[in-house]
Protein backbone atom coordinates (compact mmCIF):
# COMPACT_ATOMS: atom_id res chain seq x y z
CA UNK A 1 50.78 -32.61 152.04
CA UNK A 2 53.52 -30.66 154.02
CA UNK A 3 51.39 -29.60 156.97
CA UNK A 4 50.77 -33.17 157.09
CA UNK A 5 53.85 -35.20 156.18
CA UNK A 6 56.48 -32.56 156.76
CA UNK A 7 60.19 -33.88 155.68
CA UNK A 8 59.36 -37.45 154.70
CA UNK A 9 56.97 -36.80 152.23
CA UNK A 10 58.18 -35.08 148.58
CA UNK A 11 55.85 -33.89 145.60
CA UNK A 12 57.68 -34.91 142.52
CA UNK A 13 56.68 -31.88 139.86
CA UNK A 14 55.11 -33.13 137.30
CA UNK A 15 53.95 -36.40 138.40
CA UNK A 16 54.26 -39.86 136.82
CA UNK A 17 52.02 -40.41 133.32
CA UNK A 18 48.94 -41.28 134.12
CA UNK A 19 48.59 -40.22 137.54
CA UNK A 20 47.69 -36.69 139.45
CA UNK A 21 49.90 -36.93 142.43
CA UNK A 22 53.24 -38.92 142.65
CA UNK A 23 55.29 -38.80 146.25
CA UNK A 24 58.44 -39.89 147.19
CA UNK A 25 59.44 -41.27 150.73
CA UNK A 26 62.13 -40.09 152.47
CA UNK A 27 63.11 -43.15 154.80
CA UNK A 28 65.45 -41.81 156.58
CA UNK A 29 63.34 -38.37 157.96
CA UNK A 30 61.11 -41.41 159.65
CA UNK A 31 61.06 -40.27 163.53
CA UNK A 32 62.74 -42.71 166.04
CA UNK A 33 59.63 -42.68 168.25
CA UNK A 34 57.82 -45.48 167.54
CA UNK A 35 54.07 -44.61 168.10
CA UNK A 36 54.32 -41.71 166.17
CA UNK A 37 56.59 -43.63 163.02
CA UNK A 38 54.05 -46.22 163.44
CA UNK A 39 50.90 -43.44 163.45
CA UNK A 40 52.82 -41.33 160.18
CA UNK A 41 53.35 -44.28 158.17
CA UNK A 42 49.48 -45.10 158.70
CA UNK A 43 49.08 -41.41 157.86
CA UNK A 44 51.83 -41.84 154.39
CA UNK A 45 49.09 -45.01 153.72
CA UNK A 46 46.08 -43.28 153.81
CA UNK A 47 47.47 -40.41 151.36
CA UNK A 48 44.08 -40.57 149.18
CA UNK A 49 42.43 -38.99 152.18
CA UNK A 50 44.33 -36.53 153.31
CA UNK A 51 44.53 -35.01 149.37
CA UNK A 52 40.40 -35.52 148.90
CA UNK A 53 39.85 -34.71 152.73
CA UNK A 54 41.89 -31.31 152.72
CA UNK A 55 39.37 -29.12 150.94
CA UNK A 56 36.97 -30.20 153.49
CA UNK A 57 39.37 -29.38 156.47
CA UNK A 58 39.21 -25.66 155.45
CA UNK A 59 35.57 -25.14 155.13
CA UNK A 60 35.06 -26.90 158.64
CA UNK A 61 38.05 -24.79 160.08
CA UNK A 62 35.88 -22.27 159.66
CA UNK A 63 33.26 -23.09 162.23
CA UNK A 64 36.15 -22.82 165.50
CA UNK A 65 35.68 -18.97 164.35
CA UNK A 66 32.11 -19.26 163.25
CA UNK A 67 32.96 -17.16 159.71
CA UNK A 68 32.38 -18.29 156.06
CA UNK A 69 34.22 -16.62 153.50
CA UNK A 70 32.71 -15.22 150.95
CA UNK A 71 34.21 -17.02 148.45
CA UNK A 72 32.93 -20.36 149.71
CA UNK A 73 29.41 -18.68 150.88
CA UNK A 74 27.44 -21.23 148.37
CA UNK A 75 27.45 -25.10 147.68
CA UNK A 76 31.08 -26.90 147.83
CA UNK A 77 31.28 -29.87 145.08
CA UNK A 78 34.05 -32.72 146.38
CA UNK A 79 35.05 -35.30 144.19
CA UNK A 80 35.45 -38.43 146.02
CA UNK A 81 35.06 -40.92 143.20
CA UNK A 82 34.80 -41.20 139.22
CA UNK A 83 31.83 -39.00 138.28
CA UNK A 84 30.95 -38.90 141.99
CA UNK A 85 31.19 -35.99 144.80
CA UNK A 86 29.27 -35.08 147.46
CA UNK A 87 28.62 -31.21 149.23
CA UNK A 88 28.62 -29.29 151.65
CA UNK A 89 26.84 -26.19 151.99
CA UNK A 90 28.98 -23.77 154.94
CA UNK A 91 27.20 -21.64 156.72
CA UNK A 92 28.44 -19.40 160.05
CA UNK A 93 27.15 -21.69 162.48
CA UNK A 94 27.60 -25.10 161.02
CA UNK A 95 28.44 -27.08 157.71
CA UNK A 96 25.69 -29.66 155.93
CA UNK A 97 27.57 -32.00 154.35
CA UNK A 98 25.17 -34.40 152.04
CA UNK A 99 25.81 -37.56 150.18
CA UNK A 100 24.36 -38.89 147.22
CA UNK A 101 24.16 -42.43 147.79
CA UNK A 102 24.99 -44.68 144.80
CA UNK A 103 25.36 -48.53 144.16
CA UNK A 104 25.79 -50.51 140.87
CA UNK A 105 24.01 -53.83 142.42
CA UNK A 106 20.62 -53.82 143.02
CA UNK A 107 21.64 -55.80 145.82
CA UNK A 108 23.58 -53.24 147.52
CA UNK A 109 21.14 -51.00 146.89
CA UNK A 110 18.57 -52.72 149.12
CA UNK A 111 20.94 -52.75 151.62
CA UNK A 112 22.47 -49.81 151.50
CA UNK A 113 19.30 -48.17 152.14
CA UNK A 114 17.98 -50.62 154.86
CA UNK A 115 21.20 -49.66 156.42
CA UNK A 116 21.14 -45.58 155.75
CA UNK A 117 17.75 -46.19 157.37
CA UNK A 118 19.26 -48.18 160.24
CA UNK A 119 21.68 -45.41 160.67
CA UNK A 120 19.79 -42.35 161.04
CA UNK A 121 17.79 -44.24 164.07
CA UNK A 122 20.67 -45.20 165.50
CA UNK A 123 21.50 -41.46 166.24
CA UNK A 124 18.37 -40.82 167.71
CA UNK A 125 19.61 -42.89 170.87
CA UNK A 126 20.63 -41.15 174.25
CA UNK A 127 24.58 -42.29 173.96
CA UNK A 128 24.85 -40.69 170.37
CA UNK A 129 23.27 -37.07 171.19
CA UNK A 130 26.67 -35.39 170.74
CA UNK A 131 26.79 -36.95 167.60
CA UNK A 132 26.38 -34.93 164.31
CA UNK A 133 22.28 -34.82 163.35
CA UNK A 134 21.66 -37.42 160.75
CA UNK A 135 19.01 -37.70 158.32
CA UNK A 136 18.12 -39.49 155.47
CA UNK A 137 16.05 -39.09 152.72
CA UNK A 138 15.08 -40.75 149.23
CA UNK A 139 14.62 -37.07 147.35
CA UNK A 140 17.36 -34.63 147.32
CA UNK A 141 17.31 -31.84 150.32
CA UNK A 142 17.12 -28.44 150.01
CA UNK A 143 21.15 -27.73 150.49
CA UNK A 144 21.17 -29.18 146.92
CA UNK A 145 18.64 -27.03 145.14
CA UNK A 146 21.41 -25.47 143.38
CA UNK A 147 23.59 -28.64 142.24
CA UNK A 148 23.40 -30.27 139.04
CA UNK A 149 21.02 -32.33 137.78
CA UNK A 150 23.16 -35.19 137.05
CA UNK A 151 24.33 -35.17 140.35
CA UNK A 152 21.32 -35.67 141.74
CA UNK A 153 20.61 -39.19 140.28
CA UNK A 154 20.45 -41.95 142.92
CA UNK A 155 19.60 -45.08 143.95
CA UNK A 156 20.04 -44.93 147.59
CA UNK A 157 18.68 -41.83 148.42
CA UNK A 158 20.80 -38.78 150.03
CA UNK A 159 22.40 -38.76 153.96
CA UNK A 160 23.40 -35.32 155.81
CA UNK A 161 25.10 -34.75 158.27
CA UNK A 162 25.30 -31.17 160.20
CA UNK A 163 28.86 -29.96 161.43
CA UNK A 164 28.31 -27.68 164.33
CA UNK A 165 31.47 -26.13 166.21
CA UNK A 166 31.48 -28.48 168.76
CA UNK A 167 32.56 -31.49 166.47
CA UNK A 168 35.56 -29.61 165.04
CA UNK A 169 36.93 -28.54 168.15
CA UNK A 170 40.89 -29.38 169.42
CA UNK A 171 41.66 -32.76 167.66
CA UNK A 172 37.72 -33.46 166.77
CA UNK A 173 38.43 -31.82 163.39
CA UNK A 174 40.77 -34.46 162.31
CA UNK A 175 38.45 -37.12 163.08
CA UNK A 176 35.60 -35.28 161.61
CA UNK A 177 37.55 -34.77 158.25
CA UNK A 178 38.39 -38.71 158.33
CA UNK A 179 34.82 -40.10 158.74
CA UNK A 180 33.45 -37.85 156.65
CA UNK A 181 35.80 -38.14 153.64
CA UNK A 182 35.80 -41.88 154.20
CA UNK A 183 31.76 -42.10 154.68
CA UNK A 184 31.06 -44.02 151.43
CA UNK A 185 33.64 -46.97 151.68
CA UNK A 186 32.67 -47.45 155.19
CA UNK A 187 28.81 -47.80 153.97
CA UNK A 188 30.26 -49.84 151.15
CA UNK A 189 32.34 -51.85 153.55
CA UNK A 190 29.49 -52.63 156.20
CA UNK A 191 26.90 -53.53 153.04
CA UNK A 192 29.56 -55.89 151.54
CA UNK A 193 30.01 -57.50 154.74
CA UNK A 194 26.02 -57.78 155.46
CA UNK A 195 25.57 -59.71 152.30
CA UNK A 196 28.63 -61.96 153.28
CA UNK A 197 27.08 -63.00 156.54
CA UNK A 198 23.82 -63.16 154.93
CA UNK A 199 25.35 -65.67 152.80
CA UNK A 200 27.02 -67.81 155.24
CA UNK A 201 24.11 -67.92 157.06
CA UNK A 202 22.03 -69.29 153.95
CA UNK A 203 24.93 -71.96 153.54
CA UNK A 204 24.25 -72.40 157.08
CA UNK A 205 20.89 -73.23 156.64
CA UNK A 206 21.37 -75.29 153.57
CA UNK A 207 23.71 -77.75 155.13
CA UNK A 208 21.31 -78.12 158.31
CA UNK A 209 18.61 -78.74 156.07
CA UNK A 210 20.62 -81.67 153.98
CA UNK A 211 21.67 -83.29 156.94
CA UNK A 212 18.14 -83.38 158.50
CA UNK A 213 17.10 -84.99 155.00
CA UNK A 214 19.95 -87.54 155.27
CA UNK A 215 18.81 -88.22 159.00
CA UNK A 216 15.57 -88.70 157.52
CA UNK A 217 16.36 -91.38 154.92
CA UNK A 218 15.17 -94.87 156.23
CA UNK A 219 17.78 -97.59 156.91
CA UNK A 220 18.46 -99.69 154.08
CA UNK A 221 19.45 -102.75 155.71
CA UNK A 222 16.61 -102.78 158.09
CA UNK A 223 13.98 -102.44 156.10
CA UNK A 224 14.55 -105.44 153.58
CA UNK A 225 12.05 -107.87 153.75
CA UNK A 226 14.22 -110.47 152.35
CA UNK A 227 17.27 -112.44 154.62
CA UNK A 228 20.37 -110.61 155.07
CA UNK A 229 21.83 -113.49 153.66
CA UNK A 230 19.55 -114.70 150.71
CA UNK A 231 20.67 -113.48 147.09
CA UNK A 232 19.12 -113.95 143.87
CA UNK A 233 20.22 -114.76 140.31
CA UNK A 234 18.46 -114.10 137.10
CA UNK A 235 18.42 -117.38 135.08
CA UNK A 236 18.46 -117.28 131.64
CA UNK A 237 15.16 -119.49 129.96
CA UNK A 238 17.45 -122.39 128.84
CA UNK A 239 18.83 -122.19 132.42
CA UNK A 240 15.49 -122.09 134.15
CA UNK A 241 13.92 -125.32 131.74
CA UNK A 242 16.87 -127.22 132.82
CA UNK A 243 16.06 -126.46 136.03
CA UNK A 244 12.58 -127.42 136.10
CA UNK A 245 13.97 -131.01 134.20
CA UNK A 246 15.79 -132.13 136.96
């Protein structure tokens, strides 16, 4: 939180009931540079990633000197949401970083995985080949042999991605750390939005559809076989013998 914040940021010791981390602004350490007030601010907003995204900084620091330490020589659990994480297993020349894939709609689900799918092929194209290698798969990979069973439960099958050097060099890192940390809620964020443009195009549909029916439906007026002007009563029987009397 200091490397990244500096003066404007404090950690109030202990924090707030109920929560883990509680920060205090210091307005007036903002700098008067506007880009950079402007890019720290979005930098103050996105606090939840720089916390959950600084264990992964370290173990992809690493690969600019192409050394694991010992202590992290094995698979690295990160907690990104309630009973969720997903690992990475460090290794001299690059990090595999995998994702369990989860959704609570079965709806999601479908989607999530046509898009995981989607994904992975997308990388395979010739403007993407610096991109970290991609894969997907429905059974867990072998970087998770030794993770817990529980964690292993999915829906939408697992993605990796493999961190070489190259994508953590200069200011690549801090990218790298972002989309990675932020992987799931932009998955979440694209499937949402495919089901809401599914759904306006259904509506779509459904309204073209009604007013072809409508367009369909013969014209009233034109197709009465009677005068436009003629009208008709129902006579009662004493009204219809008096009738027929006169």
């Amino acid at each position: 939180m200091k490397a990244a914040y500096g003066l404007v940021v404090q950690i109030l010791d202990p924090p707030r009931d109920g929560f883990n981390l509680t920060v205090k602004l210091n307005l007036s350490k903002l700098p008067p540079d506007e880009e950079y007030r402007n890019t720290l601010l979005v930098k103050i907003a996105s606090v939840r990633e720089v916390v959950m995204g600084a264990p992964l900084r370290v173990v992809l620091k690493r690969l600019t000197s192409r050394a694991v330490a010992q202590d992290t020589d094995q698979l690295v659990a990160l907690v990104h949401r309630p009973m969720e994480s997903f690992f990475l297993a460090p290794q001299a020349e690059k990090v595999t970083v995998v994702f369990p894939m989860r959704f609570k709609d079965s709806t999601d689900t479908v989607l999530a995985t046509s898009f995981l799918q989607e994904f992975v092929e997308a990388r395979r194209t010739a403007g993407l080949s610096n991109a970290p290698p991609c894969s997907w798969s429905p059974s867990p990979p072998l970087e998770l042999k030794d993770a817990p069973a529980e964690a292993l439960s999915t829906n939408a099958g697992f993605v990796s991605f493999v961190i070489f050097p190259r994508h953590v060099e200069g200011k690549k890192l801090d990218k790298t750390v972002w989309n990675l940390s932020t992987f799931h809620a932009y998955v979440n964020y694209h499937v949402k939005c495919s089901e809401g443009f599914m759904h306006t195009r259904m509506r779509r549909r459904v309204e073209s559809l009604i007013q072809a029916l409508d367009r369909a439906k013969p014209d009233t007026e034109k197709s009465k076989k009677t005068g436009q002007n003629r009208s008709f009563k129902r006579l009662s029987l004493q009204e219809s013998r008096s009738r027929l009397k006169s």
